[in-house]
Protein backbone atom coordinates (compact mmCIF):
# COMPACT_ATOMS: atom_id res chain seq x y z
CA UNK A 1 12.52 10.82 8.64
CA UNK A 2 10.20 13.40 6.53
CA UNK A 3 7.52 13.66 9.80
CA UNK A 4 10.68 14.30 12.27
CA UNK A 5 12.35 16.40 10.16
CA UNK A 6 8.92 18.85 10.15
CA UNK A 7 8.95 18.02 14.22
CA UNK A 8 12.28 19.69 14.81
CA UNK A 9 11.94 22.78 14.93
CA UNK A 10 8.86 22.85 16.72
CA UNK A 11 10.44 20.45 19.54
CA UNK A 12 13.96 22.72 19.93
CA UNK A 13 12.07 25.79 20.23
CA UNK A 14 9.57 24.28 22.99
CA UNK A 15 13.16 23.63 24.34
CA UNK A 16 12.01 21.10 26.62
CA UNK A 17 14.29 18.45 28.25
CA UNK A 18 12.73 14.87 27.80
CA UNK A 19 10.39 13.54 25.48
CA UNK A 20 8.12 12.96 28.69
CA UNK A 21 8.48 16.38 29.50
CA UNK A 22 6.07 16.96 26.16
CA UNK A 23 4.10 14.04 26.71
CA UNK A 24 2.99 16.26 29.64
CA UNK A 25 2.90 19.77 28.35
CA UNK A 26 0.49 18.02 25.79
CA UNK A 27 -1.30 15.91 28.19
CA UNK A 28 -0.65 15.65 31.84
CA UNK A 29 1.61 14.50 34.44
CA UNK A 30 0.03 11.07 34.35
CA UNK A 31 1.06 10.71 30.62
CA UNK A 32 4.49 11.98 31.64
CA UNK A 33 5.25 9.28 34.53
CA UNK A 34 3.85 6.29 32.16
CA UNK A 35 6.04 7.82 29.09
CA UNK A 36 8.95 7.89 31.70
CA UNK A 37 8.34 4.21 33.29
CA UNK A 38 8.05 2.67 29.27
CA UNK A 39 11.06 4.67 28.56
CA UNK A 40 13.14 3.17 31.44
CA UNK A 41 12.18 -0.25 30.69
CA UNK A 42 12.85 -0.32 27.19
CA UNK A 43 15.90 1.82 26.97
CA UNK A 44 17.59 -0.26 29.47
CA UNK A 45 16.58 -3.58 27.32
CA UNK A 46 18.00 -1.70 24.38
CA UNK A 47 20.94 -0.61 25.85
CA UNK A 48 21.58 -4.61 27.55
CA UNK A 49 21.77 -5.64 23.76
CA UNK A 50 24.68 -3.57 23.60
CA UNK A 51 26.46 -5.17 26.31
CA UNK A 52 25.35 -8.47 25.03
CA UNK A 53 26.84 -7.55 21.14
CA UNK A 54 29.84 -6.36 22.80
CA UNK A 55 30.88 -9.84 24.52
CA UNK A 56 29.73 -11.58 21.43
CA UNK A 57 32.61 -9.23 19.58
CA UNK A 58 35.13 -9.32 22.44
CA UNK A 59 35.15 -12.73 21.91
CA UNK A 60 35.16 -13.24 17.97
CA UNK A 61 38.67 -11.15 18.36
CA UNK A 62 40.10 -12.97 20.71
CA UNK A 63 38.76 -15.92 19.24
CA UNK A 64 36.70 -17.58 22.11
CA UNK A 65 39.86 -16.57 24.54
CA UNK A 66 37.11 -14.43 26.25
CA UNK A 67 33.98 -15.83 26.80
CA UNK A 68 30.72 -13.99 25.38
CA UNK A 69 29.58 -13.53 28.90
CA UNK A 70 32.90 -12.12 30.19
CA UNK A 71 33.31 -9.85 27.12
CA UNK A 72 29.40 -8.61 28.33
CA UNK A 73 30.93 -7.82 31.66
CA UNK A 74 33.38 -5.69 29.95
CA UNK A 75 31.59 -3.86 27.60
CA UNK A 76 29.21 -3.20 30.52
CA UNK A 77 32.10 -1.09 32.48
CA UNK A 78 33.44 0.53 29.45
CA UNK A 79 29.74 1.66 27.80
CA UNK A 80 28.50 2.78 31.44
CA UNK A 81 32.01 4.71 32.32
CA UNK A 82 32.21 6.47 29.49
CA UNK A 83 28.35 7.25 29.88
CA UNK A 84 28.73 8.72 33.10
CA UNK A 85 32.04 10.48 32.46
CA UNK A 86 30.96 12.27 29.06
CA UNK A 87 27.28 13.85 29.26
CA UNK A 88 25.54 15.18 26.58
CA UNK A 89 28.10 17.70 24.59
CA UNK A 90 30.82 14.42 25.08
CA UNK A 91 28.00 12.40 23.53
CA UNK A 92 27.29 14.13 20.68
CA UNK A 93 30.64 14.65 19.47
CA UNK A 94 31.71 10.96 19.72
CA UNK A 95 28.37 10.69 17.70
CA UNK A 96 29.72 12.60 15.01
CA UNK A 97 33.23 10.74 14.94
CA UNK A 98 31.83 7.45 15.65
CA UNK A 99 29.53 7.94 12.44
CA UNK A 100 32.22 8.83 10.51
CA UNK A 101 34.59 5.30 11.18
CA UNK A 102 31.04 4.24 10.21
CA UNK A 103 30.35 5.38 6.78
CA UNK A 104 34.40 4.96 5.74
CA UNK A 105 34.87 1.12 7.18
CA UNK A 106 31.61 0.39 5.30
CA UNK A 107 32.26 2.00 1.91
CA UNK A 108 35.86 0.01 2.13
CA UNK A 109 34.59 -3.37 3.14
CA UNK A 110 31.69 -3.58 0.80
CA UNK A 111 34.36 -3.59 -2.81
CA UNK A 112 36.58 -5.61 -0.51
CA UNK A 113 34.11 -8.11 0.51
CA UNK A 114 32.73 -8.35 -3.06
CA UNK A 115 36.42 -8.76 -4.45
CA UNK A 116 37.09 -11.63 -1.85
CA UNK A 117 34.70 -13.97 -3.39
CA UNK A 118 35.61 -13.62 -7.09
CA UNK A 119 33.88 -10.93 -7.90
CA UNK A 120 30.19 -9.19 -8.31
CA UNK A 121 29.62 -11.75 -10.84
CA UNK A 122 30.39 -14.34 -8.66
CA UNK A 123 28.30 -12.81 -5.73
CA UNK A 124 25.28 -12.91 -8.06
CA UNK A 125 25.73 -16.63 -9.35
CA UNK A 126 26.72 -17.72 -5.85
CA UNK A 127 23.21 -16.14 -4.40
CA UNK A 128 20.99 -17.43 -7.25
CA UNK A 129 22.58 -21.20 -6.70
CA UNK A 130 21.42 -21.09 -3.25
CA UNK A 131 18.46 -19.11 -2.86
CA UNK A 132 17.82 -16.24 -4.89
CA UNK A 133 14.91 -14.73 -3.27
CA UNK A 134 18.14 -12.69 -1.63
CA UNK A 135 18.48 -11.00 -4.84
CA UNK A 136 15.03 -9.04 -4.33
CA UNK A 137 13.79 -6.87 -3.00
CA UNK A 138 11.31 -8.18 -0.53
CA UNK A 139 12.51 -11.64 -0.47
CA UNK A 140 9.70 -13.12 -1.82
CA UNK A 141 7.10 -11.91 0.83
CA UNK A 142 4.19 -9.80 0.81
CA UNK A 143 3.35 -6.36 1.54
CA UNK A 144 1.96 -7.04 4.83
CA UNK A 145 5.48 -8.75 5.85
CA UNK A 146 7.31 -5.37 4.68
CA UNK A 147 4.81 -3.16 6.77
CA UNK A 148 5.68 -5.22 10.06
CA UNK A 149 9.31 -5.06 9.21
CA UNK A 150 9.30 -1.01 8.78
CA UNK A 151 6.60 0.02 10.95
CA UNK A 152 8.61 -0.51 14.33
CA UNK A 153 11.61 0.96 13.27
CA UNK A 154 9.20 3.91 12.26
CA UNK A 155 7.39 4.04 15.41
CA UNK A 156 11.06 3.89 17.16
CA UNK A 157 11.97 7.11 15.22
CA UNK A 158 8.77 8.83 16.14
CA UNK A 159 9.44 7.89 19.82
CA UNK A 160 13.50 7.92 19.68
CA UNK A 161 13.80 10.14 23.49
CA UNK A 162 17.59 10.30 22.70
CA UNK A 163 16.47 12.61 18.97
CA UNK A 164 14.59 14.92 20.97
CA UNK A 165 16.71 15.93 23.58
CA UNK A 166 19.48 16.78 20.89
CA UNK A 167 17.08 18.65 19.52
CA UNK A 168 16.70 20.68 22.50
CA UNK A 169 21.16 20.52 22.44
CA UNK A 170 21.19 22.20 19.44
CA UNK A 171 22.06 25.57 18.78
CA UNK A 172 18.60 26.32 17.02
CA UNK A 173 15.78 25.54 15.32
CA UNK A 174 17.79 25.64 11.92
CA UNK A 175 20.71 23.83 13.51
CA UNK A 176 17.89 20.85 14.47
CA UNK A 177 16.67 20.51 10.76
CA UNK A 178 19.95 20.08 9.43
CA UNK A 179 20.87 17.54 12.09
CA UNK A 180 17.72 15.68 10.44
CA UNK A 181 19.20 15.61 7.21
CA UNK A 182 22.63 14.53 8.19
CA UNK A 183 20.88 11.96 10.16
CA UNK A 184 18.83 10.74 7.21
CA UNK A 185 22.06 10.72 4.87
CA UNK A 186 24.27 8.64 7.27
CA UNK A 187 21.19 6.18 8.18
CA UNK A 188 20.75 5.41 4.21
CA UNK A 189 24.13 5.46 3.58
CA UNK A 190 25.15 2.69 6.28
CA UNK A 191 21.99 0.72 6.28
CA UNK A 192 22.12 0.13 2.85
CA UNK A 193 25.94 -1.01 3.03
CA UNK A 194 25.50 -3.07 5.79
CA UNK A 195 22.69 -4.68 4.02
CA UNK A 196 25.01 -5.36 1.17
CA UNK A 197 27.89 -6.96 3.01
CA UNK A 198 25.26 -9.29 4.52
CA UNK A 199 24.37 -10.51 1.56
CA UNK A 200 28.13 -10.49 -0.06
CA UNK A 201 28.34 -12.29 3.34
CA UNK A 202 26.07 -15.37 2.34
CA UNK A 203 27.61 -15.75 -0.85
CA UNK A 204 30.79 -15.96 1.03
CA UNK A 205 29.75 -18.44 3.15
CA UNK A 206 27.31 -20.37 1.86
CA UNK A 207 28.93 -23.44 2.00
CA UNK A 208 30.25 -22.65 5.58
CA UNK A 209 28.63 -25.45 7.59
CA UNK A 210 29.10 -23.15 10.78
CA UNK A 211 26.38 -21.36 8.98
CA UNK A 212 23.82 -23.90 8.85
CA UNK A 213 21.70 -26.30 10.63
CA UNK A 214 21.45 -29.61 10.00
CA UNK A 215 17.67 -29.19 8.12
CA UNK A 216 19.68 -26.83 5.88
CA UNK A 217 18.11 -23.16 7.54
CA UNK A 218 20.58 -21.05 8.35
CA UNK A 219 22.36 -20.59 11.93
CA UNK A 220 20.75 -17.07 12.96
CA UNK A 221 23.25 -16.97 15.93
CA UNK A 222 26.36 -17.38 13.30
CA UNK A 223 23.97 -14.84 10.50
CA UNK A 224 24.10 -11.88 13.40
CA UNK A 225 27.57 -12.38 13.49
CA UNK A 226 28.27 -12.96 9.52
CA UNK A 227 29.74 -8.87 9.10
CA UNK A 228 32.53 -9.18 11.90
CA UNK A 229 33.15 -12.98 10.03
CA UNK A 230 33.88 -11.51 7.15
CA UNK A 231 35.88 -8.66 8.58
CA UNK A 232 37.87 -11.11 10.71
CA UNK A 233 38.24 -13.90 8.35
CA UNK A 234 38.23 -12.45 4.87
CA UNK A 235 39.26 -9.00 4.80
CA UNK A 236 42.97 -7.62 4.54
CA UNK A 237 44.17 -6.40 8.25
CA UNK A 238 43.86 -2.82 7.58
CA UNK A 239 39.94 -2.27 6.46
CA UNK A 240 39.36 -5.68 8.98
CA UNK A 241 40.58 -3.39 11.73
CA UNK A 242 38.55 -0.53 10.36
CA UNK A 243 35.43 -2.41 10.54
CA UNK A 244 36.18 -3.75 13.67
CA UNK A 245 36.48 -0.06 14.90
CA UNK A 246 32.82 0.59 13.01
CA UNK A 247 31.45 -1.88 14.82
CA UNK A 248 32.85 -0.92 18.33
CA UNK A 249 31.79 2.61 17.24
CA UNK A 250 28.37 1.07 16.33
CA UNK A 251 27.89 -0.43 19.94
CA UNK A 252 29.35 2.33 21.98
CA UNK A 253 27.38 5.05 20.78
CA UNK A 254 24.06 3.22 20.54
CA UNK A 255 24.72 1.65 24.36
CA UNK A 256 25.70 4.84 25.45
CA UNK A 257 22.83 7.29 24.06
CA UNK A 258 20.37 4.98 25.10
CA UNK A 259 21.53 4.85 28.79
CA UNK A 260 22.27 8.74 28.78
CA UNK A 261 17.98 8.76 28.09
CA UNK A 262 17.33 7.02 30.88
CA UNK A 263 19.22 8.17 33.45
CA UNK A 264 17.68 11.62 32.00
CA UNK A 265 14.95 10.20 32.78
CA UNK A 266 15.34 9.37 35.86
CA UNK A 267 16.77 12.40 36.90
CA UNK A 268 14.59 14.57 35.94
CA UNK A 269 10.65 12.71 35.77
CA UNK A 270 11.28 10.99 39.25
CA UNK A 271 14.23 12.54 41.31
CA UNK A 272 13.33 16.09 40.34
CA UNK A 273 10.17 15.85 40.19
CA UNK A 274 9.24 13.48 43.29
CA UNK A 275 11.90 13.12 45.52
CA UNK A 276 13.98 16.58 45.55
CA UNK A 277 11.67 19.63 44.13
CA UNK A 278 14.34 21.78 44.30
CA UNK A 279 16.90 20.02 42.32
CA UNK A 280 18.38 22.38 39.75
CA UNK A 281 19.66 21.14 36.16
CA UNK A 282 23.15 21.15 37.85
């Protein structure tokens, strides 16, 4: 967060509209059109995980009614439509709402959650019962197992397309620095808290056989899944509906930034610059 938060400034002013688009006023076109093929191809991955966590959470509220695959299918139209029908200024400012159901259905569900099961006290005993290598901080493993745990997600940042072209939305080069701290605030914030209710979430279910394999390792299909189980199953309507929202919030605005990158990507690295020269930005 430090490195892009020195990076800002320097990308709005550039004022350039893709991250390939410096990949090639730093290198050359060649760098630009394999930054733009890599981009595609793992944007649109990213962006099918959305769809895919979508029809896993149409169908934990409708309780299997709609099938995972059909609840894909659906979150498919919706993230895509609304894609196409906001742009970039839409984008943003769902951003900014979407991040605040974030932070509010997390702070609510994490006391919540904790109440549910007795208690922090309870939490705590519950954990150190079963396996309390959840209690610390790296679980147990080396340092070598928390490098290849942060370094992609750093290496993500570095190379997030969708952070540099709102750098080049914003207003200016001040404007850009501040949306790095905000950014760094809210990412703490809910990362942190969603951390928490995982772990508030094994407690909770720890003797939930739906939650466990036969050896005794846990069921990482039912684990993804154990934050909308506790909103669903264990949390008053209200702040379960909340987090629901979060989530939806969560999906939406990650599905949709990522496919607004590549079809800017698209647009502008091959149509624009291949097929129709004299293309405008309109």
């Amino acid at each position: 967060m430090l490195v892009i938060y020195f990076v800002a400034a320097r990308v709005r002013k550039i004022s350039q509209y893709t991250l390939t688009d410096l990949l090639e006023k730093r290198y050359n076109r060649t760098a630009k059109v394999l930054g733009t093929i890599t981009i595609i191809i793992a944007y649109m991955v990213i962006a099918g995980y959305q769809f895919k966590g979508g029809g896993r959470f149409i169908s934990i509220l409708t309780e299997g009614a709609i099938s995972p695959e059909t609840g894909m299918l659906i979150s498919c139209i919706v993230i895509v439509g609304l894609t196409v029908l906001a742009g970039m200024v839409s984008i943003v400012s769902i951003d900014i709402f979407n991040g605040i159901v974030m932070i509010i259905a997390m702070c609510l569900t994490l006391p919540f959650a904790i109440s549910s099961h007795g208690g922090w006290d309870a939490v705590v005993s519950t954990i150190e019962a079963k396996n309390p290598a959840y209690l610390s901080l790296f679980e147990g493993h080396d340092f070598l197992w928390v490098v290849g745990i942060i370094l992609p997600t750093f290496l993500l940042l570095l190379s997030e397309s969708s952070v540099y072209q709102k750098f080049s939305s914003a207003k200016d080069a001040k404007g850009a620095k501040q949306a790095v701290m905000g950014m760094f605030a809210g990412v703490v914030v809910i990362e942190f808290i969603m951390c928490a209710i995982a772990v508030v979430g094994y407690a909770i279910y720890s003797d939930d056989p739906r939650f466990f394999l036969a050896d005794g390792s846990i069921n990482r299909a039912m684990a993804e899944e154990v934050i909308l189980r506790v909103g669903y199953e264990k949390m008053p309507a209200i702040v379960g509906s909340l987090l629901f929202a979060g989530g939806v919030a969560i999906i939406i605005s990650t599905g949709n930034t990522f496919l607004m990158v590549t079809s800017t990507n698209v647009a502008r690295d091959i149509f624009q610059t291949f097929i129709y020269k004299d293309a405008t930005s309109r």
